[in-house]
Protein backbone atom coordinates (compact mmCIF):
# COMPACT_ATOMS: atom_id res chain seq x y z
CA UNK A 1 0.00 0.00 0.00
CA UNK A 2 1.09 3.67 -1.15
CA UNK A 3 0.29 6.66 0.96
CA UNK A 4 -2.07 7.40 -2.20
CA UNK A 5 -4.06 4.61 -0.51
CA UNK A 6 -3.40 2.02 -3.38
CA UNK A 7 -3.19 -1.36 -3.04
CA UNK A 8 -1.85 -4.33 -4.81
CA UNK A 9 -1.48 -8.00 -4.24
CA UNK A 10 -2.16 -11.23 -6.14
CA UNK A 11 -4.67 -13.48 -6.78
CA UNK A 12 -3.99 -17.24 -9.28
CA UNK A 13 -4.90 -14.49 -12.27
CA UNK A 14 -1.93 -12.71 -11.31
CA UNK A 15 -1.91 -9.47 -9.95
CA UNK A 16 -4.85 -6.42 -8.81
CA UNK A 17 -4.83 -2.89 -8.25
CA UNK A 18 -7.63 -1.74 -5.94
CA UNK A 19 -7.30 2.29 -6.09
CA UNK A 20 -10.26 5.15 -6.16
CA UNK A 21 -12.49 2.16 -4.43
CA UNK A 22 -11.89 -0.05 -7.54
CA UNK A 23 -10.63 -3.10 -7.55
CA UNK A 24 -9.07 -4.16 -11.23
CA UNK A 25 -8.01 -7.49 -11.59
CA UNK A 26 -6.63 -6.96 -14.79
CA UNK A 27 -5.03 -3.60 -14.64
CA UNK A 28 -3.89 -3.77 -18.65
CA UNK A 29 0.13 -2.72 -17.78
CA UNK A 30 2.51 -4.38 -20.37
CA UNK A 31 4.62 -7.10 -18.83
CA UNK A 32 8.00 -7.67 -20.57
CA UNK A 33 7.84 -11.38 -22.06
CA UNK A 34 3.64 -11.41 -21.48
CA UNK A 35 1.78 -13.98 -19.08
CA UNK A 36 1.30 -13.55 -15.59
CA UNK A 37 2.68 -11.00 -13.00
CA UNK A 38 2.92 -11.06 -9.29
CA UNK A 39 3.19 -7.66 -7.28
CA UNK A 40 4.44 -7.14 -3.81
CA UNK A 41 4.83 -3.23 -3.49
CA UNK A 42 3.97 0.14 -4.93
CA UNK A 43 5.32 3.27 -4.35
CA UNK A 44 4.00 6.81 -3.76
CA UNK A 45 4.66 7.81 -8.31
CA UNK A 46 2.64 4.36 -9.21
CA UNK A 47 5.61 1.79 -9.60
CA UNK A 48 4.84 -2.03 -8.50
CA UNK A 49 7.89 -4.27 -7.61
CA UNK A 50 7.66 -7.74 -8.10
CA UNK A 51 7.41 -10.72 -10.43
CA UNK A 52 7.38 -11.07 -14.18
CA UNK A 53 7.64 -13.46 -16.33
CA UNK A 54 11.22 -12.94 -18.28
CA UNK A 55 13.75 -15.14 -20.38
CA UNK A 56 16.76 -15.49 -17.66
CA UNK A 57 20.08 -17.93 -18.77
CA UNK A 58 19.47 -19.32 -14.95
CA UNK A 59 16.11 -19.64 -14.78
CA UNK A 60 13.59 -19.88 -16.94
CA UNK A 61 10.53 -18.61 -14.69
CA UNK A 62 9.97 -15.15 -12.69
CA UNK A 63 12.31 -12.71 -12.73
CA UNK A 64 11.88 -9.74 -10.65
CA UNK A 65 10.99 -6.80 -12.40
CA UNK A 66 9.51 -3.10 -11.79
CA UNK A 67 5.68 -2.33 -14.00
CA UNK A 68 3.12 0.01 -13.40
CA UNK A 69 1.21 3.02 -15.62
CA UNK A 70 4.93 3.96 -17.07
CA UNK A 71 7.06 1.97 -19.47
CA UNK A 72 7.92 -1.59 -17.74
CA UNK A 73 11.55 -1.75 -16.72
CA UNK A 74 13.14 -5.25 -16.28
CA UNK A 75 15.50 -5.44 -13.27
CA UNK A 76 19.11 -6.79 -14.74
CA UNK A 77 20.10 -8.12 -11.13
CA UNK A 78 23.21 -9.15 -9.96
CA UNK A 79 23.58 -13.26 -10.72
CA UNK A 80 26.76 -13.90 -7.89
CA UNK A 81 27.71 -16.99 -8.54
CA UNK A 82 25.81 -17.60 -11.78
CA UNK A 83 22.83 -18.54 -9.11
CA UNK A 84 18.73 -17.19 -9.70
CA UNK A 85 18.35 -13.36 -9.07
CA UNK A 86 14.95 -13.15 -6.81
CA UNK A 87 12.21 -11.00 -7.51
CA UNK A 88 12.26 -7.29 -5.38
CA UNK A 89 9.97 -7.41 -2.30
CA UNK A 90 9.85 -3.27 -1.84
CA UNK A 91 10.04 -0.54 -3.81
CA UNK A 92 10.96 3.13 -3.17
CA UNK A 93 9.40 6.43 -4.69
CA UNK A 94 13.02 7.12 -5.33
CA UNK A 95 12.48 3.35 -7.66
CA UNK A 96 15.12 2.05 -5.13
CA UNK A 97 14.74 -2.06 -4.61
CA UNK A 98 15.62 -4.47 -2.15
CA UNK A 99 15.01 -8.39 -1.43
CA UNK A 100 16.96 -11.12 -1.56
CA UNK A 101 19.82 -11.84 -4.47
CA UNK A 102 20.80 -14.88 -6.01
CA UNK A 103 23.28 -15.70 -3.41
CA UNK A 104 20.92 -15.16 -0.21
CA UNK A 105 21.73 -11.95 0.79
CA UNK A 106 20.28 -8.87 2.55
CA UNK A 107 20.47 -6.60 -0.42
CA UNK A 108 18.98 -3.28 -2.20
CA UNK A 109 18.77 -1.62 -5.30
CA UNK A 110 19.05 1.62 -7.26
CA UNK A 111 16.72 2.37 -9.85
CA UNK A 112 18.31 0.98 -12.43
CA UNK A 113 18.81 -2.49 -11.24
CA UNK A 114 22.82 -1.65 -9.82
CA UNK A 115 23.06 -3.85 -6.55
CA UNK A 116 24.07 -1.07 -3.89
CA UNK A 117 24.06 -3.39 -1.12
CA UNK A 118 24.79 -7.29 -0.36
CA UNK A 119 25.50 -8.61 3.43
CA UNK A 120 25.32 -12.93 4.11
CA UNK A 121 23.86 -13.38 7.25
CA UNK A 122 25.52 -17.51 7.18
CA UNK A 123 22.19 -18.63 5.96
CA UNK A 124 19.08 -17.04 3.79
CA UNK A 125 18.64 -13.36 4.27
CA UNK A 126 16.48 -10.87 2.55
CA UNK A 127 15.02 -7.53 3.02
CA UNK A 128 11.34 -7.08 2.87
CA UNK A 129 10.48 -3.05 3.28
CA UNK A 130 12.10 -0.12 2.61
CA UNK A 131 11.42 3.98 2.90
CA UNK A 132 12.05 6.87 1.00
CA UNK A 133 14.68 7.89 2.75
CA UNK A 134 17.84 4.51 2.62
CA UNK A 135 16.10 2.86 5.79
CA UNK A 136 15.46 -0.96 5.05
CA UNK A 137 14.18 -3.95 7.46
CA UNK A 138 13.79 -7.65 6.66
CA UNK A 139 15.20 -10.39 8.16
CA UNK A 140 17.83 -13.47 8.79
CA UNK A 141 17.72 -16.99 9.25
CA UNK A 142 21.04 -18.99 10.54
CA UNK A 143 21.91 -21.91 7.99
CA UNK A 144 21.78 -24.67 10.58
CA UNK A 145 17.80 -23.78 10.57
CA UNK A 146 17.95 -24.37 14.55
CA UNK A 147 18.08 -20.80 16.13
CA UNK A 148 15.03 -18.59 14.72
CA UNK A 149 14.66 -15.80 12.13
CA UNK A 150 16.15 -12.65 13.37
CA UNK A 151 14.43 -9.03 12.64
CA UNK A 152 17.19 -7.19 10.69
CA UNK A 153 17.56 -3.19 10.14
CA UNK A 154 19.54 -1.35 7.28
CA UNK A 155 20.97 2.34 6.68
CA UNK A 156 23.14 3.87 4.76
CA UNK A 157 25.11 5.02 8.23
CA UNK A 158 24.74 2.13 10.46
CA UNK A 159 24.69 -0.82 7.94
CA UNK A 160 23.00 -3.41 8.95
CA UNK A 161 22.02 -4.13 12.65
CA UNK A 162 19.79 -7.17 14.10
CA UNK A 163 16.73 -5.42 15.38
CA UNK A 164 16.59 -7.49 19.04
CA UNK A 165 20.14 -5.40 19.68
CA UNK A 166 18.27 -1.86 19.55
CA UNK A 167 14.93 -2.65 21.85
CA UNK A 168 14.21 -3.90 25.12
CA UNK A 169 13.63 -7.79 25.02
CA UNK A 170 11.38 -7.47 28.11
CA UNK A 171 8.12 -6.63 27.32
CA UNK A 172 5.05 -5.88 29.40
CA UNK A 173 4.58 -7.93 32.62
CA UNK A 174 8.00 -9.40 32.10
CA UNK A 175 7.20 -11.70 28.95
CA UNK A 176 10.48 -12.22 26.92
CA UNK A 177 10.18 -10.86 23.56
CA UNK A 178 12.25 -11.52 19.78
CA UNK A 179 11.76 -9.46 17.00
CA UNK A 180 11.10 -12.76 14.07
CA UNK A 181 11.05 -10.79 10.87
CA UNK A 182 10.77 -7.16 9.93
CA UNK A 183 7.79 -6.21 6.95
CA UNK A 184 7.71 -3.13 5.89
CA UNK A 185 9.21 0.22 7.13
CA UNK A 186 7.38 3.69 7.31
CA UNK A 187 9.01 7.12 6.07
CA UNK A 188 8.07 8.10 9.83
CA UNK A 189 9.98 5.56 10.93
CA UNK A 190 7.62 2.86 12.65
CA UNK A 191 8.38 -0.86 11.51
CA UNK A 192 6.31 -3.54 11.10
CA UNK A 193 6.54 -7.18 11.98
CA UNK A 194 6.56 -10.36 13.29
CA UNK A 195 7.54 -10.75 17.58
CA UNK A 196 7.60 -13.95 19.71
CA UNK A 197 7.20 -13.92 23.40
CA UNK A 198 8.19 -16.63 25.80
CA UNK A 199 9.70 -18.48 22.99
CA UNK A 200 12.23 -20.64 24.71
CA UNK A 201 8.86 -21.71 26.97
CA UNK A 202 6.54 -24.03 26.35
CA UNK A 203 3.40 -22.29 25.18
CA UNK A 204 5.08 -19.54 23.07
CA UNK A 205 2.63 -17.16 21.78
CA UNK A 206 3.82 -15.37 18.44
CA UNK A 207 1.75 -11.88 17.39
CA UNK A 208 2.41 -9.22 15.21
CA UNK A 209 3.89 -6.03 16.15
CA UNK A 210 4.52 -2.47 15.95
CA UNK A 211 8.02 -0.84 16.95
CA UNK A 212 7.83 2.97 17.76
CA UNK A 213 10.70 4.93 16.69
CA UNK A 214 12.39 6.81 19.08
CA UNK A 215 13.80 9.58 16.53
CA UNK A 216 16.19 11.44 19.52
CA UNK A 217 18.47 7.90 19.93
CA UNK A 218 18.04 7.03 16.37
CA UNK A 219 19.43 10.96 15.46
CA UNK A 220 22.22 10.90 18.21
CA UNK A 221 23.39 7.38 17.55
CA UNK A 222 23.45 7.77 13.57
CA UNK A 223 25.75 10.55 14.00
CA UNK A 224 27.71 9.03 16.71
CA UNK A 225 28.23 6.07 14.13
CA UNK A 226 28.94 8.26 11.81
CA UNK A 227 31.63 10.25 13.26
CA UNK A 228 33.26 6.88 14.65
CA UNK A 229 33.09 5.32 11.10
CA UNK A 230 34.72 8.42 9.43
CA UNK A 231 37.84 9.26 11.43
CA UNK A 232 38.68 12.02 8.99
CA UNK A 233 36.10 13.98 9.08
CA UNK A 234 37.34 16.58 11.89
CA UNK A 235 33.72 18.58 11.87
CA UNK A 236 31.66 15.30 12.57
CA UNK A 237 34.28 14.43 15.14
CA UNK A 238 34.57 18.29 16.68
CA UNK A 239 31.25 19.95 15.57
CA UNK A 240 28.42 17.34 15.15
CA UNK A 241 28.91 14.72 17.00
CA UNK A 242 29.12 16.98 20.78
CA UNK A 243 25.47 18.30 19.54
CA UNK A 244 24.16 15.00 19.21
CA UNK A 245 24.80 13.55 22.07
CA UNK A 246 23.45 16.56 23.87
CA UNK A 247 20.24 15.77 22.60
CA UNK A 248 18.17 13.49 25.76
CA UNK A 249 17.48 9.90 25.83
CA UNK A 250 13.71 10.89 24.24
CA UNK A 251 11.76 13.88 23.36
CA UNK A 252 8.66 13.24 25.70
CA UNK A 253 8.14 14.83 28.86
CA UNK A 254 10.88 17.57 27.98
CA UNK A 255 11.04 20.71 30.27
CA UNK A 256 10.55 24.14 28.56
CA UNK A 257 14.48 24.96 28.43
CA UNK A 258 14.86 21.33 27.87
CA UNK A 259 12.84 21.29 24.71
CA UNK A 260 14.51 24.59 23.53
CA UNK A 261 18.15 23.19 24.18
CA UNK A 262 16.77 19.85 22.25
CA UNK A 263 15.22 22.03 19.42
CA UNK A 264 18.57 24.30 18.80
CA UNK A 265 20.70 21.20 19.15
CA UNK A 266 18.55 19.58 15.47
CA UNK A 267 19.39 23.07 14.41
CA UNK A 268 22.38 22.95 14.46
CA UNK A 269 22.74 19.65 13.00
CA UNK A 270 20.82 20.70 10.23
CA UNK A 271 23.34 23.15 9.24
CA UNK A 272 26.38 21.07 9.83
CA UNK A 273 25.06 18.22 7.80
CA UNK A 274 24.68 20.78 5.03
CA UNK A 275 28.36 22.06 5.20
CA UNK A 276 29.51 18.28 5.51
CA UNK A 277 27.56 17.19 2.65
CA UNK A 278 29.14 20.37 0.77
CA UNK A 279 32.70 19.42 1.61
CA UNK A 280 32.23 15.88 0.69
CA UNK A 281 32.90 14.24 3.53
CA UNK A 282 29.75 12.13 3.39
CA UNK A 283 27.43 10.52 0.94
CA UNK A 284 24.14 12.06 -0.47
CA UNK A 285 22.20 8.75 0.71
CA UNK A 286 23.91 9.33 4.23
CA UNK A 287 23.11 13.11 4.00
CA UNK A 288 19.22 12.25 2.93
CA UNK A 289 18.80 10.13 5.98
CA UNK A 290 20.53 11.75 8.70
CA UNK A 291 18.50 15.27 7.61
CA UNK A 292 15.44 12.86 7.33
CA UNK A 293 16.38 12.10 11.05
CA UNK A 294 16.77 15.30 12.14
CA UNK A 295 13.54 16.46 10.14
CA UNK A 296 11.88 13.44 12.07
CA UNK A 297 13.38 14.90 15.39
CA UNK A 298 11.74 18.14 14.87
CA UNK A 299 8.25 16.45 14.10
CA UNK A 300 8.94 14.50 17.42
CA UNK A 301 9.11 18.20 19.40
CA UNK A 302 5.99 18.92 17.88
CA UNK A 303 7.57 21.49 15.08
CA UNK A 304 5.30 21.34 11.86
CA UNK A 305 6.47 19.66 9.03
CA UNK A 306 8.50 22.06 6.79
């Protein structure tokens, strides 16, 4: 689902659009090599990630693909090891990617089909949702298929993190939780997915949930990352990263001078990030999610959206 409030999914006739309080189960797009597509996301400009049917020297079947109301673009990805590319599983407005390649791996897309991103995880990986803004969740599973899938998180600062090393594991009343698999990602930040609790008791209960981002420790600890994994830069080290980590554990609950020290510290990051960016000392993806972040941060002191 789009924030247009379209929807599209799959049926054994291939894929629907239900938009405008329509359902179309035959939506007319032109597949590349004809017959039956599958869809597993749309983005906010109308593009659908998933399935096609397309001539591939490794397999003969699906290939993953992008379609929608534009021209149909074919997604060349990257065969490592000669082995089946998999079809995306999200798609960003941007026309970003990411799923699983044809080695297993946690990986992403630009919008041409370039793989940007690959990480093995031992066993099968893949990522299943991804924002606007280089933020991407799926999940991991350990190739002796004896420990559980693990939640998995993904930014062009941090990398790639296991979920269950960012949140509490005790949840209400003392029940043991484990973040299973990650879904889909918001641009606000809130993640979708799959929890266990009690899961090494008998009588495990497992229940989808919602994880709450907490946009004051995801804004200080990006930056702290950042400054830590960039040694060189002397203004992330000097400048920005003092300012972040003046910034409190949350933004709830904040005392008048306490929200105003908060509020000038994203200020200031703001315009460091832009003199960074300008000097080159860090990427435009990093750049578009760190002043996503602090953009988020200002929503989360209850500044309007700018």
């Amino acid at each position: 689902m789009n924030a247009n409030d379209t929807i599209v999914g799959n049926s054994p006739k291939g894929y629907w659009v239900f938009a405008n309080g329509y359902l179309n189960a035959a939506p007319g797009y032109s597949i590349p090599g004809g017959g039956k597509a599958l869809a597993y996301s749309i983005n906010n400009t109308g593009s659908i990630a998933g399935e096609c049917p397309h001539a591939d020297p490794y397999y003969g079947g699906q290939n993953g693909c992008v379609f929608g109301a534009g021209a149909p673009t074919v997604l060349q990805y990257a065969n490592l090891g000669q082995a089946a590319p998999f079809p995306p599983y999200a798609i960003a407005s941007t026309g970003a990617t990411c799923g699983s390649n044809g080695v297993s791996q946690f990986a992403t897309w630009s919008n041409n089909g370039t793989q940007t991103y690959a990480v093995s995880l031992d066993g099968y990986a893949a990522c299943a949702g991804l924002d606007d803004y280089g933020t991407a969740v799926g999940w991991g599973e350990p190739s002796n298929w004896v420990n559980p899938l693990e939640g998995y998180i993904y930014d062009p600062v941090n990398q790639l993190r296991d979920l269950n090393s960012l949140v509490s594991h005790i949840f209400r009343k003392g029940h043991v939780r484990t973040i299973h698999d990650a879904q889909a990602v918001s641009d606000t930040g809130y993640i979708a997915a799959n929890c266990a609790y009690n899961e090494s008791e008998a009588g495990a209960i497992y229940h989808a949930c919602l994880l709450t981002p907490n946009w004051a420790a995801i804004l200080r600890d990006s930056i702290v990352a950042l400054a830590k994994g960039d040694p060189g830069c002397v203004q992330c080290k000097a400048e920005l990263e003092p300012e972040a980590e003046s910034l409190p554990s949350n933004f709830t609950n904040l005392s008048k001078a306490e929200w105003r020290k908060a509020e000038v510290a994203v200020e200031k990051i703001e315009s460091q990030l832009s003199a960074i960016e300008d000097g080159g000392r860090i990427t435009e993806q990093q750049y578009v999610f760190l002043m996503h972040g602090a953009e988020m941060a200002f929503q989360a002191l209850g500044r309007p959206q700018r």
